[in-house]
N, C-alpha and C. Protein backbone atom coordinates (compact mmCIF):
# COMPACT_ATOMS: atom_id res chain seq x y z
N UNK A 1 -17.70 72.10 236.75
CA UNK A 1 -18.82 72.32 235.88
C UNK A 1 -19.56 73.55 236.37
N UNK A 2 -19.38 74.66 235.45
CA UNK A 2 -20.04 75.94 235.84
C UNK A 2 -21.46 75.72 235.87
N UNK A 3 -22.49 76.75 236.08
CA UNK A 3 -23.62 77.08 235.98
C UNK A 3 -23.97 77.64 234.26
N UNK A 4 -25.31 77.10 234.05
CA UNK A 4 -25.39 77.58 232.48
C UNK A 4 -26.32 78.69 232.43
N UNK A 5 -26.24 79.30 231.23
CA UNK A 5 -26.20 80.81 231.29
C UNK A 5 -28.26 80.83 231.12
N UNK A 6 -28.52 79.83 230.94
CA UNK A 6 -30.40 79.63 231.22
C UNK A 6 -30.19 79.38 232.75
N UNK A 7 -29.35 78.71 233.63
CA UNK A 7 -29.79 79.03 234.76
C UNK A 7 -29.24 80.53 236.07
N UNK A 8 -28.72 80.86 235.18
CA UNK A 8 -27.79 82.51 235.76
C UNK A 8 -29.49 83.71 235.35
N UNK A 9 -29.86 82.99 233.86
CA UNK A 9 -31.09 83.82 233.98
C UNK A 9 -31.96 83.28 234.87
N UNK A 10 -32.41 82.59 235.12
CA UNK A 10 -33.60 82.10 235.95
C UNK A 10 -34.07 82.70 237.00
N UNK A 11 -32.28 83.11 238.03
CA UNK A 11 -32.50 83.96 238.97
C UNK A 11 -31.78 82.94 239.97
N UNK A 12 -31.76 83.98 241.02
CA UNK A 12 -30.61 83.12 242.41
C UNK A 12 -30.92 82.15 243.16
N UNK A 13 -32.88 82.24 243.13
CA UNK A 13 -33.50 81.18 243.94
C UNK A 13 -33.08 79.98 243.11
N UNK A 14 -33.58 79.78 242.07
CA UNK A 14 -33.62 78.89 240.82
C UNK A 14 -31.87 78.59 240.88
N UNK A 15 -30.74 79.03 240.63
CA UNK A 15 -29.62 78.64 240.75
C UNK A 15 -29.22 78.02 241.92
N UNK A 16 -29.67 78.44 242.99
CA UNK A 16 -28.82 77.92 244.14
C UNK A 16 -29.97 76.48 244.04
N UNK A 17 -31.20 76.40 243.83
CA UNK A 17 -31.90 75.01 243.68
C UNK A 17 -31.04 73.80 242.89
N UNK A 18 -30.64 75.00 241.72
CA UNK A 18 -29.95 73.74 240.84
C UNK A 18 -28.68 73.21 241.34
N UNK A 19 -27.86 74.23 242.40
CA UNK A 19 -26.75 73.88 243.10
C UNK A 19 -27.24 72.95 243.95
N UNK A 20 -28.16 72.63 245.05
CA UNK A 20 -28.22 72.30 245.80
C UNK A 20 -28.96 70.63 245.19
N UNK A 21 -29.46 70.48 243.87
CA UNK A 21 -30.14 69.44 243.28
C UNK A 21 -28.53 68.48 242.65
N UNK A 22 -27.43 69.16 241.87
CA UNK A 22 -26.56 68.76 241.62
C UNK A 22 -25.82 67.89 242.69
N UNK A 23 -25.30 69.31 243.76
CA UNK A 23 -24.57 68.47 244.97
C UNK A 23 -25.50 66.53 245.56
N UNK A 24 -26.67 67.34 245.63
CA UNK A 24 -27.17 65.96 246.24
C UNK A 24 -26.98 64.33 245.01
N UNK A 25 -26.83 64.96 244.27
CA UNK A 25 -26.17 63.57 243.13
C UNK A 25 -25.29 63.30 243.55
N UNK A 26 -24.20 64.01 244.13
CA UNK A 26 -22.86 64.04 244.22
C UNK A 26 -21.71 65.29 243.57
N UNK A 27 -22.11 65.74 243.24
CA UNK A 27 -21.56 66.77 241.98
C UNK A 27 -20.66 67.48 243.29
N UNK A 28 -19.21 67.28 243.61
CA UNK A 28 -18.61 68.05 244.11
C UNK A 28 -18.19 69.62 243.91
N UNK A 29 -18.58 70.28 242.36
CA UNK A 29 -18.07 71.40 242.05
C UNK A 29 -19.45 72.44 242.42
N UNK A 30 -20.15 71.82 242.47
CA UNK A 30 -21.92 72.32 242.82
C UNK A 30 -21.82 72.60 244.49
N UNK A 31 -20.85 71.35 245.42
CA UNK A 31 -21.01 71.32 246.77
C UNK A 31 -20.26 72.57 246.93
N UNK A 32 -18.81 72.59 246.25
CA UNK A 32 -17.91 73.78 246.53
C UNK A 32 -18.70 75.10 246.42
N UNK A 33 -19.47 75.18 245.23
CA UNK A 33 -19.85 76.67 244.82
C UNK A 33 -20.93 76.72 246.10
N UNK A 34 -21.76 75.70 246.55
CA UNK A 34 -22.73 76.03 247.82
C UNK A 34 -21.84 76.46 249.15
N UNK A 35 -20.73 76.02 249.20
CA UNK A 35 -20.64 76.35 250.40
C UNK A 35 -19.72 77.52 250.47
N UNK A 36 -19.17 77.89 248.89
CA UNK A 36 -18.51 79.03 249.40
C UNK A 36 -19.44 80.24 249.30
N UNK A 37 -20.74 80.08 248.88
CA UNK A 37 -21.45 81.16 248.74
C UNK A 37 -22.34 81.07 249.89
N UNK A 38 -22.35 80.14 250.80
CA UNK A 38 -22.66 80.34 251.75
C UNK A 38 -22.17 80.46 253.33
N UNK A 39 -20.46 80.24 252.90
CA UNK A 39 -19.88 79.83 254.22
C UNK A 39 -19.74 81.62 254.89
N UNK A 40 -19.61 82.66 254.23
CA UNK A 40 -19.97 83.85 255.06
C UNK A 40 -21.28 83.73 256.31
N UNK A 41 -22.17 83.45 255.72
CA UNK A 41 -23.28 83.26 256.39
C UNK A 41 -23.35 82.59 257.59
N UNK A 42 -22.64 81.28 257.31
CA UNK A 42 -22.66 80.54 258.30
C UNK A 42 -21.81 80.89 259.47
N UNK A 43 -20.44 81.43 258.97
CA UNK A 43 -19.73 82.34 259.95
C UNK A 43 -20.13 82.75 260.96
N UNK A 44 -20.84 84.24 260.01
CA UNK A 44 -21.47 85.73 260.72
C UNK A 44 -22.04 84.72 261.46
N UNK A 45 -23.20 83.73 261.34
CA UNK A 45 -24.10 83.38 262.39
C UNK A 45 -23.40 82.73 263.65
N UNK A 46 -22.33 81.82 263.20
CA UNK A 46 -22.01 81.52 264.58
C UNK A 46 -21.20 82.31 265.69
N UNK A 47 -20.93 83.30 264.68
CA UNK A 47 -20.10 84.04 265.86
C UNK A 47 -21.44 85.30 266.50
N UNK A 48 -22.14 85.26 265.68
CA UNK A 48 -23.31 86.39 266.75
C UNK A 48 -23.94 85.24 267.57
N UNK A 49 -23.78 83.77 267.50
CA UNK A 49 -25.05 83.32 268.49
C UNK A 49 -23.38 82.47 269.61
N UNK A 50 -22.10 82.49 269.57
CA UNK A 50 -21.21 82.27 270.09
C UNK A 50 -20.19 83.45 271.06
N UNK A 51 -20.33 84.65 270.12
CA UNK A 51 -19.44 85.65 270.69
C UNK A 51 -17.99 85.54 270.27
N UNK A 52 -17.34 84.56 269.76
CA UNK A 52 -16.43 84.11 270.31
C UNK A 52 -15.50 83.67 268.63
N UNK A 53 -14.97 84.45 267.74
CA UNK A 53 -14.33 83.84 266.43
C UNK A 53 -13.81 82.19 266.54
N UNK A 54 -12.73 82.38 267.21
CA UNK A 54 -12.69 81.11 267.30
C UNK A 54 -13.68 79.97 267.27
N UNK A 55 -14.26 80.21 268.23
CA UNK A 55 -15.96 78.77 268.57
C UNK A 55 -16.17 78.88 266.66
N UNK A 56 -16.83 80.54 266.48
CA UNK A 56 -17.41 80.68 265.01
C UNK A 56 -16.64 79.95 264.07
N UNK A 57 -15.49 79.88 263.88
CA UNK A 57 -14.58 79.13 263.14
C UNK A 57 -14.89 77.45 262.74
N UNK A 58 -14.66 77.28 264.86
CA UNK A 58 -15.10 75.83 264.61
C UNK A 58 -16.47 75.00 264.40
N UNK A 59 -17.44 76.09 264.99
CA UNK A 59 -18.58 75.75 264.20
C UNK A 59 -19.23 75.77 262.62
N UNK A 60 -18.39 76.74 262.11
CA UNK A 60 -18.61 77.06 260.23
C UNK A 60 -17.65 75.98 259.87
N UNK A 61 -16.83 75.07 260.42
CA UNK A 61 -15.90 74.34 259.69
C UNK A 61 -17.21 72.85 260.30
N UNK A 62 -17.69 72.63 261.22
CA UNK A 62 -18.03 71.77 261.33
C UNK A 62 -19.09 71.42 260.58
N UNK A 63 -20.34 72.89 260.33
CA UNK A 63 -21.59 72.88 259.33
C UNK A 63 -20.99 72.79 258.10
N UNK A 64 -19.79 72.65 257.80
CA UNK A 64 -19.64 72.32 256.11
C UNK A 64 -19.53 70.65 256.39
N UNK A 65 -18.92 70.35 257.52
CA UNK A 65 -18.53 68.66 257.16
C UNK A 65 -20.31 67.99 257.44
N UNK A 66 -20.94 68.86 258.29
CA UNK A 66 -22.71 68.29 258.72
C UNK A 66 -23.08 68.51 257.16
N UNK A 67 -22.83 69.84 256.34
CA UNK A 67 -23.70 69.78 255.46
C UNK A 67 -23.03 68.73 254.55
N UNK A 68 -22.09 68.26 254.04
CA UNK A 68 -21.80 67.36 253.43
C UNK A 68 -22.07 65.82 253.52
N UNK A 69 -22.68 65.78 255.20
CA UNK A 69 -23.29 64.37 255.25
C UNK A 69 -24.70 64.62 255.14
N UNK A 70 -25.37 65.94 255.18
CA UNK A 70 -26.49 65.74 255.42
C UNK A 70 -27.41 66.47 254.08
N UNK A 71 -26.79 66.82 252.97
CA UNK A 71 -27.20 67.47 251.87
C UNK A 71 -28.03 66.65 251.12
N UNK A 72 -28.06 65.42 251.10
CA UNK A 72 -28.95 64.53 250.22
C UNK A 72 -29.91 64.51 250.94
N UNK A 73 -30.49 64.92 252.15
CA UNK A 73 -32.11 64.57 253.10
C UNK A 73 -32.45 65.59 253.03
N UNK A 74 -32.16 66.79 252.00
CA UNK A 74 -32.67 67.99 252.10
C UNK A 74 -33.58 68.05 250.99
N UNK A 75 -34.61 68.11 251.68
CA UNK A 75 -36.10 68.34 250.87
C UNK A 75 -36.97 68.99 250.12
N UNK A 76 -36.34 70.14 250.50
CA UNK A 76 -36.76 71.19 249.77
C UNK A 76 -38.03 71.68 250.12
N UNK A 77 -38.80 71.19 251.50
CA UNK A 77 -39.88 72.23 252.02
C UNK A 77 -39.50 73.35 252.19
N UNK A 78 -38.11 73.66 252.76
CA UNK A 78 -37.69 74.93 253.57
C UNK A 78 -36.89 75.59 252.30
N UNK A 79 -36.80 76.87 252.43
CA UNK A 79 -35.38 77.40 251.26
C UNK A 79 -34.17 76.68 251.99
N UNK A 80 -33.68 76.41 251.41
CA UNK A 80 -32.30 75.99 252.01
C UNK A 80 -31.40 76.91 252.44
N UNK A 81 -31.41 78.19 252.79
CA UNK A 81 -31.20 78.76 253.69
C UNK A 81 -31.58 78.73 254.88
N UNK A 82 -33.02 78.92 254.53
CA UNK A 82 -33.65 78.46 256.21
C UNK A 82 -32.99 77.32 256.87
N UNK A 83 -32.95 76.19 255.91
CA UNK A 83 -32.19 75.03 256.80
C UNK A 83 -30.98 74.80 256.83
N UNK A 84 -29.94 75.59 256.30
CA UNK A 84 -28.44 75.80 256.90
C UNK A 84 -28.77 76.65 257.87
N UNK A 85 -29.70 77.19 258.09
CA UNK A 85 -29.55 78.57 259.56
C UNK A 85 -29.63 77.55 260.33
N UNK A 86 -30.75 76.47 260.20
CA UNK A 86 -31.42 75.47 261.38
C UNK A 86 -29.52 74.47 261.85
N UNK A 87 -28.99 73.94 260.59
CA UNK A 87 -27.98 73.48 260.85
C UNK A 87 -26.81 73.74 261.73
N UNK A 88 -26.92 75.31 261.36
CA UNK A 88 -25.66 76.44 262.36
C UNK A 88 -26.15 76.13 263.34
N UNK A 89 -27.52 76.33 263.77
CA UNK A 89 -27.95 76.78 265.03
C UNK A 89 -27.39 75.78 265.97
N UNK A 90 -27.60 74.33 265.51
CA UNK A 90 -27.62 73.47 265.80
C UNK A 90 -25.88 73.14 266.15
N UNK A 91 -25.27 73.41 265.23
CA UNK A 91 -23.87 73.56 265.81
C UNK A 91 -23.62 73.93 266.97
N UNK A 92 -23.81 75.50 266.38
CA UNK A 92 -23.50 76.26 267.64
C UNK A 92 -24.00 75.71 269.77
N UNK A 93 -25.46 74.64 269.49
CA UNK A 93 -25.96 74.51 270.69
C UNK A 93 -24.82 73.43 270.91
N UNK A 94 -24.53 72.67 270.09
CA UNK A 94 -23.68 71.23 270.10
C UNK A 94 -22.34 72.11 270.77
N UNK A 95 -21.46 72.99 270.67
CA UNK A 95 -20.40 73.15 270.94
C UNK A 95 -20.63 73.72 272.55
N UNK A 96 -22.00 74.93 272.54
CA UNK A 96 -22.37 75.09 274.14
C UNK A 96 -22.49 73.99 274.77
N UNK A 97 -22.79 72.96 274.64
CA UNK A 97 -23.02 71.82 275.25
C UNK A 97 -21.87 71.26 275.66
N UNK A 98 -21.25 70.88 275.01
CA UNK A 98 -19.87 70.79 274.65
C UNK A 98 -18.77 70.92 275.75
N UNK A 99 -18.68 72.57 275.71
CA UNK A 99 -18.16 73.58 276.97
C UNK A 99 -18.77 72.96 278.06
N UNK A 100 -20.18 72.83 278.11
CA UNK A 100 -20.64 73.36 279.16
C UNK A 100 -20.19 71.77 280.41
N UNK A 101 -20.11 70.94 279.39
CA UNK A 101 -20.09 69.38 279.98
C UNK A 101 -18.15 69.46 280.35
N UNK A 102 -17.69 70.03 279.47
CA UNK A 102 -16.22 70.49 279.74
C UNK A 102 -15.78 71.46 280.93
N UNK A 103 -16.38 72.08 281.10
CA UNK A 103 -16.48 73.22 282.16
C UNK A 103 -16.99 72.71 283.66
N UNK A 104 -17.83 71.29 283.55
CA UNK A 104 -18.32 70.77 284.54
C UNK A 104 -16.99 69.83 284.85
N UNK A 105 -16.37 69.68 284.35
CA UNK A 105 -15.39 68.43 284.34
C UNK A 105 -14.01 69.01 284.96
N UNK A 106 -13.73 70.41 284.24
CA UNK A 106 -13.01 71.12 284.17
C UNK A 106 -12.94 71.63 286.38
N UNK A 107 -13.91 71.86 286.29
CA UNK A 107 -14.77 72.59 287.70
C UNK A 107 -14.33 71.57 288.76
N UNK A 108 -14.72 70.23 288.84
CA UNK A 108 -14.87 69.29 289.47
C UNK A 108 -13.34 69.10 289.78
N UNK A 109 -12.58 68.48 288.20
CA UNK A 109 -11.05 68.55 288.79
C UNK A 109 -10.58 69.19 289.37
N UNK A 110 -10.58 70.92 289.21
CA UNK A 110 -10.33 71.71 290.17
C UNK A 110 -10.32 71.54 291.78
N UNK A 111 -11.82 71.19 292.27
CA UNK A 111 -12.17 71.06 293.48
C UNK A 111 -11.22 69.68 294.19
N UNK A 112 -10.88 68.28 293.28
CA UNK A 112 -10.37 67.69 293.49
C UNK A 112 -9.08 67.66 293.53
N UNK A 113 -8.61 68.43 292.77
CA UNK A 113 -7.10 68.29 292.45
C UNK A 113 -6.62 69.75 292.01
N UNK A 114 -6.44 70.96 292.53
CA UNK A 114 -6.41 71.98 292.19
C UNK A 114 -4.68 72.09 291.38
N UNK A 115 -4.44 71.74 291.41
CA UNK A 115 -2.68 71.75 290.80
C UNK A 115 -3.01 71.21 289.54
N UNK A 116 -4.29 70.61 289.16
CA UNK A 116 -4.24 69.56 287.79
C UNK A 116 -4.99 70.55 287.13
N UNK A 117 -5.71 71.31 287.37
CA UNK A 117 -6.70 71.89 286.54
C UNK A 117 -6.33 72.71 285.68
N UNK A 118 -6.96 72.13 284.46
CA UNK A 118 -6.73 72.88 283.06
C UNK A 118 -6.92 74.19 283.24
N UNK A 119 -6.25 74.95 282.88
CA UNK A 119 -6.33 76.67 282.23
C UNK A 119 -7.78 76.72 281.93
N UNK A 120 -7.94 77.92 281.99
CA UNK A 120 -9.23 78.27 281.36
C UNK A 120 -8.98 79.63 280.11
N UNK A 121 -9.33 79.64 279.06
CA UNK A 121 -9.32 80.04 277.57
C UNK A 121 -9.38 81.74 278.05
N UNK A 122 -8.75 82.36 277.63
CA UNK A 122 -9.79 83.96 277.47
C UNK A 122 -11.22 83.96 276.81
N UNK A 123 -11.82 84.18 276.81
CA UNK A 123 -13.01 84.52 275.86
C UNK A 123 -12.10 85.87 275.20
N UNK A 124 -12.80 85.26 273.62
CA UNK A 124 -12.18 86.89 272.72
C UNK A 124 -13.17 87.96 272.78
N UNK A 125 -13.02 89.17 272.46
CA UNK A 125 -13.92 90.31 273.69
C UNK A 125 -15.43 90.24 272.49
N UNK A 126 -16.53 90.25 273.09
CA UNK A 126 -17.83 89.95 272.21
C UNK A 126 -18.06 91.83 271.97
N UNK A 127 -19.22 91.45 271.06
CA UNK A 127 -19.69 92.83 270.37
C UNK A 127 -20.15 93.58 271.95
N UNK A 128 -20.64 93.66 272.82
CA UNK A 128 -20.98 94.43 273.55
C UNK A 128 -21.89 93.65 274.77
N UNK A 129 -22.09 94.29 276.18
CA UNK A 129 -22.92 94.05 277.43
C UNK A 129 -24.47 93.51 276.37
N UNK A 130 -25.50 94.17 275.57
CA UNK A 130 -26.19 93.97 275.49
C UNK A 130 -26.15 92.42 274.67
N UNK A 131 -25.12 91.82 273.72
CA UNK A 131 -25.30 90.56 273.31
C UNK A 131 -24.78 89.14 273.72
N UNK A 132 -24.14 90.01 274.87
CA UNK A 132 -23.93 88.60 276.30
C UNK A 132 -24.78 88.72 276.38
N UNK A 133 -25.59 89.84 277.13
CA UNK A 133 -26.92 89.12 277.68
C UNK A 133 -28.65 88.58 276.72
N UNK A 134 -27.75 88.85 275.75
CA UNK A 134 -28.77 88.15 274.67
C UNK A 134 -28.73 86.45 274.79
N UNK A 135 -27.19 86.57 274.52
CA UNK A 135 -26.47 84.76 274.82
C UNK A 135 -27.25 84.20 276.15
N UNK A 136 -27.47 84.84 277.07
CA UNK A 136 -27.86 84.03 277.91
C UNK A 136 -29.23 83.73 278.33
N UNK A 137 -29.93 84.37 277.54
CA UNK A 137 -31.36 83.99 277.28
C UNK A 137 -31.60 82.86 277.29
N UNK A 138 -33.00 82.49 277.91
CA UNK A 138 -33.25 81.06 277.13
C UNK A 138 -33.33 81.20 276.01
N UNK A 139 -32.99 79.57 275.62
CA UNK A 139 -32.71 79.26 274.07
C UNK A 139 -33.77 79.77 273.29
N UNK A 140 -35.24 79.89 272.96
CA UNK A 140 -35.99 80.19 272.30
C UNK A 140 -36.32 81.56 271.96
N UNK A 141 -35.70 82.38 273.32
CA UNK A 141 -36.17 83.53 273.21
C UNK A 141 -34.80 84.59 272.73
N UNK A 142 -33.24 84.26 272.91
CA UNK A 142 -32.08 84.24 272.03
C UNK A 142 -32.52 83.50 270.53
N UNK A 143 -32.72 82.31 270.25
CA UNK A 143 -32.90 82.51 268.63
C UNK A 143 -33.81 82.81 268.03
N UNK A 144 -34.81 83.73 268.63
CA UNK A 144 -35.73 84.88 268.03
C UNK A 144 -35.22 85.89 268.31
N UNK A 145 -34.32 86.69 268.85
CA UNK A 145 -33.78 88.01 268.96
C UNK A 145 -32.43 87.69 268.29
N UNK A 146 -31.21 87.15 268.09
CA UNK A 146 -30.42 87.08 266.94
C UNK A 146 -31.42 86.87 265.70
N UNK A 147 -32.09 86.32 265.64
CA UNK A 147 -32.40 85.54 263.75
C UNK A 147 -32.99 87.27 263.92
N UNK A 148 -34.02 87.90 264.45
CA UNK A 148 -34.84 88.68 263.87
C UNK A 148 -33.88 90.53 263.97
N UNK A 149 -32.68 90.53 265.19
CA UNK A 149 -32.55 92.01 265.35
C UNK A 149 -31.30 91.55 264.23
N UNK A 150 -30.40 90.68 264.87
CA UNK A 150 -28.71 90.17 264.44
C UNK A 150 -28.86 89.82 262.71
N UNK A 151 -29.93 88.82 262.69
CA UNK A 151 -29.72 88.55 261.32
C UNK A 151 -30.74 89.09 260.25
N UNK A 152 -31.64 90.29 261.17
CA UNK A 152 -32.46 91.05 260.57
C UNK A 152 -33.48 90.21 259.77
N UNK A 153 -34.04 89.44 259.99
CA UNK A 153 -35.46 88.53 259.40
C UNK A 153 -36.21 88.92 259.82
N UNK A 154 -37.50 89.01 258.98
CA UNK A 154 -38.70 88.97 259.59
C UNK A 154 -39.07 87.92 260.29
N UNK A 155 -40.17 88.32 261.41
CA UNK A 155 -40.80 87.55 262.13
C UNK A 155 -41.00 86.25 261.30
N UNK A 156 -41.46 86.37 260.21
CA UNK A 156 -42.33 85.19 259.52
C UNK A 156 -40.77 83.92 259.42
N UNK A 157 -40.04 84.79 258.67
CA UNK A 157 -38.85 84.18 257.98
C UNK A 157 -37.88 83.24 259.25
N UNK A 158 -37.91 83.94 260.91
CA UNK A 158 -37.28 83.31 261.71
C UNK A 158 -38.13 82.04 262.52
N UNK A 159 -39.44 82.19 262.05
CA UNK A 159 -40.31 81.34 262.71
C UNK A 159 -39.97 80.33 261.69
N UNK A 160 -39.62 80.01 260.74
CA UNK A 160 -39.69 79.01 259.49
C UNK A 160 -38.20 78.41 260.38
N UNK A 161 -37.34 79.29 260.08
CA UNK A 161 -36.09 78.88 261.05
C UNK A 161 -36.26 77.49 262.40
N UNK A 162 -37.12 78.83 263.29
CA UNK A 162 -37.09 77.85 264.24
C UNK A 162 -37.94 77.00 264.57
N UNK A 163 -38.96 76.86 263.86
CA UNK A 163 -39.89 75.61 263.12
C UNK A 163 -41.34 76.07 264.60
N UNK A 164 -41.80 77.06 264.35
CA UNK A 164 -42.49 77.75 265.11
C UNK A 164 -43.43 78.62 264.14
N UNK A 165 -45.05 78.96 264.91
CA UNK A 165 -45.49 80.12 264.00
C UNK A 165 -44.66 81.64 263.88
N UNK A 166 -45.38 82.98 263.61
CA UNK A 166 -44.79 83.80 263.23
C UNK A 166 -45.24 84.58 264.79
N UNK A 167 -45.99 84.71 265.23
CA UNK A 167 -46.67 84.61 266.30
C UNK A 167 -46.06 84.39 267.98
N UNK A 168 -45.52 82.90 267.67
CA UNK A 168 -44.46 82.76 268.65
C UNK A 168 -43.24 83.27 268.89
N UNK A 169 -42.76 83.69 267.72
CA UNK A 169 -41.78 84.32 267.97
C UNK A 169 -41.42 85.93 268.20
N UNK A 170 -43.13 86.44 267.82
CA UNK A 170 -43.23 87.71 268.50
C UNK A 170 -43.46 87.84 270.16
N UNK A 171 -43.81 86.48 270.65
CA UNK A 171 -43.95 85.99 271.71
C UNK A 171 -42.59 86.07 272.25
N UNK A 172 -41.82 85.52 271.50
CA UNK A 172 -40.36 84.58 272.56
C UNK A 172 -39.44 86.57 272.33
N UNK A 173 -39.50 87.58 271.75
CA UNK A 173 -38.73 88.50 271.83
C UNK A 173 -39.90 89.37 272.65
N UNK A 174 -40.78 89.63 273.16
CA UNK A 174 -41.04 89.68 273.90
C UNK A 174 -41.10 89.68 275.27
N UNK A 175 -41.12 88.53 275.40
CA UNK A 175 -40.39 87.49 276.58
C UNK A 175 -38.77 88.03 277.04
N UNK A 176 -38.35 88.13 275.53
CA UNK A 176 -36.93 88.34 276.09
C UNK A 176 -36.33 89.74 276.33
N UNK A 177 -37.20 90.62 275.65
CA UNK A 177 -37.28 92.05 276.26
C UNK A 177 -37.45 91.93 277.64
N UNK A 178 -38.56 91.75 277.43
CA UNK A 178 -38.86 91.78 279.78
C UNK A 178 -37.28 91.63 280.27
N UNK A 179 -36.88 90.26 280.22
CA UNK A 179 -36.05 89.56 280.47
C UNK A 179 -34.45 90.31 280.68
N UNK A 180 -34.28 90.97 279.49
CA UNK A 180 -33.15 91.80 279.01
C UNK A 180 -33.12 92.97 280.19
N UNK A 181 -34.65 93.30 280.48
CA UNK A 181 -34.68 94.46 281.15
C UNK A 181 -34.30 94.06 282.49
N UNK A 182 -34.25 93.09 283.13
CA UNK A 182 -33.74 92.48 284.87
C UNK A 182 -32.46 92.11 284.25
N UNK A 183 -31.87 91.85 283.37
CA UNK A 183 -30.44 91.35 283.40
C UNK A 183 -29.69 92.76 282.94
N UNK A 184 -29.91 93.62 282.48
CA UNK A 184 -29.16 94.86 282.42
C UNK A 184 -29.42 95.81 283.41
């Protein structure tokens, strides 16, 4: 079931509302058209806040199966962009976590049993020195410098993101300037 030609006029905000009002009925051809018009997005984001295509892969495959359980609790305070960014983000920390509890496990066997220990992955080569060391920011002050340099938002627009004033997050890139400047 296409889109009708009163809502193609309305405009893109107004269409993707009506996409996103359909899907939550259930309307599977509404879910498809949301996520293929948004699964670029979700991509690009996980691989600038991952480094890593692969991870990006498995995190844009995982925010389609999150957004498919989680599309009916969507409220519509936020644009729903804002809250697929919040969703990625949220991926993306779930898979660092992930690693990071894997890497501890990974580490340990080693020390115990060095003949058993799993391989360790290449990392695939990231955009450059300056967005590793973005990655390793603290968390608040990395998803105010991706959302605002990487995904080019305004201050206002990444604070909605990360459920913060506009304020703080001139704060947290701030912060992470200093910061940037002892790690390079």
């Amino acid at each position: 079931m296409g889109l009708s030609a009163a809502s193609l006029i309305a405009g893109p905000a107004d269409a993707a509302r009506l996409l996103v009002a359909r899907a939550q009925k259930g309307d599977s051809d509404a879910f498809a058209a949301l996520i293929e018009a948004h699964y670029d997005v979700i991509y690009r984001t996980a691989y600038k806040w991952s480094g890593n295509r692969s991870d990006a892969e498995d995190v844009a495959q995982d925010v389609c199966v999150k957004l498919g359980q989680a599309i009916a609790s969507f409220d519509g305070r936020s644009a729903f962009s804002s809250w697929l960014y919040r969703i990625t983000l949220n991926g993306v920390r779930d898979l660092q976590r992930a690693r990071s509890r894997r890497t501890k496990y990974t580490d340990a066997l080693a020390r115990v049993s060095p003949e058993r220990a799993l391989p360790e992955q290449e990392e695939a080569a990231t955009s450059g020195q300056l967005w590793d060391a973005v990655r390793r920011l603290p968390e608040q002050q990395r998803d105010a410098v991706l959302l605002v340099y990487a995904e080019e938002l305004s201050h206002a627009a990444a604070g909605q993101i990360m459920g913060c004033k506009e304020a703080t997050v001139s704060w947290h890139i701030h912060e992470a300037k200093k910061t940037l400047r002892g790690l390079l």
